[in-house]
Protein backbone atom coordinates (compact mmCIF):
# COMPACT_ATOMS: atom_id res chain seq x y z
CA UNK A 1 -25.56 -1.47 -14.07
CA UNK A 2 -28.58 -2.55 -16.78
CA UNK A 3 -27.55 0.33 -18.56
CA UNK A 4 -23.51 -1.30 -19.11
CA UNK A 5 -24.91 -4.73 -19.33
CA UNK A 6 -27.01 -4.32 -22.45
CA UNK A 7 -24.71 -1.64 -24.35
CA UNK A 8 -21.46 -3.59 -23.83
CA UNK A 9 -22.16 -6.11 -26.49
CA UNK A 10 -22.99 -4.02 -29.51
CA UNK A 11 -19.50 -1.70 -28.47
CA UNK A 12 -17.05 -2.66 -30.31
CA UNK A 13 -14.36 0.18 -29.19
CA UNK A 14 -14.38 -1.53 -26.06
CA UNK A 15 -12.14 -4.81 -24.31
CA UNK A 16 -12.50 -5.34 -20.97
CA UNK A 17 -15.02 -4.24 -17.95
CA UNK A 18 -14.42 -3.90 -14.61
CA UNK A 19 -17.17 -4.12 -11.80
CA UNK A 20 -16.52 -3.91 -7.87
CA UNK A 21 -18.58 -4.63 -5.13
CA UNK A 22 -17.84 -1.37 -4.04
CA UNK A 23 -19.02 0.07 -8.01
CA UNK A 24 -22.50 -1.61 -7.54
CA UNK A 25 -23.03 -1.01 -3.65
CA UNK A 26 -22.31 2.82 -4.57
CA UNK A 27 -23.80 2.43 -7.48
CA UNK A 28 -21.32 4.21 -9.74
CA UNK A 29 -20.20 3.29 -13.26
CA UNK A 30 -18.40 0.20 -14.55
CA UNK A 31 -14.43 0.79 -15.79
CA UNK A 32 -14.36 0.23 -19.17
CA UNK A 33 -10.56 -0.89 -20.94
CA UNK A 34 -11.30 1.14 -24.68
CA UNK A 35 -9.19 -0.76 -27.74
CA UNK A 36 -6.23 1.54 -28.41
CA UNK A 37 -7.26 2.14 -31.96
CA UNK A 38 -10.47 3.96 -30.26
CA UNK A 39 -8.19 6.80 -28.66
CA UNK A 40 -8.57 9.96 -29.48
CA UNK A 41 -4.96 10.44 -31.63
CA UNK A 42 -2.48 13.07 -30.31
CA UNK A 43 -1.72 16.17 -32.24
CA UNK A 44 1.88 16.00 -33.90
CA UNK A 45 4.27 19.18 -32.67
């Protein structure tokens, strides 16, 4: 969890984190909420 909690401040593409007990117990990676404008665009048909 260091690793999200010192390169979550200088992101700017992202909005919201989620952490669980469950996330840090199994030590698995936060859920980050990316701004929309940070989204890979579709391709127009």
């Amino acid at each position: 969890m260091l690793d999200v909690m010192y390169e979550l401040p200088s992101r700017e593409d992202v909005n919201g984190c989620t952490i669980t007990p469950e996330m840090v117990e199994k030590r698995s990676t936060a859920e980050l909420l990316l701004h929309p404008s940070s989204l890979p665009k579709p391709e127009s048909a």
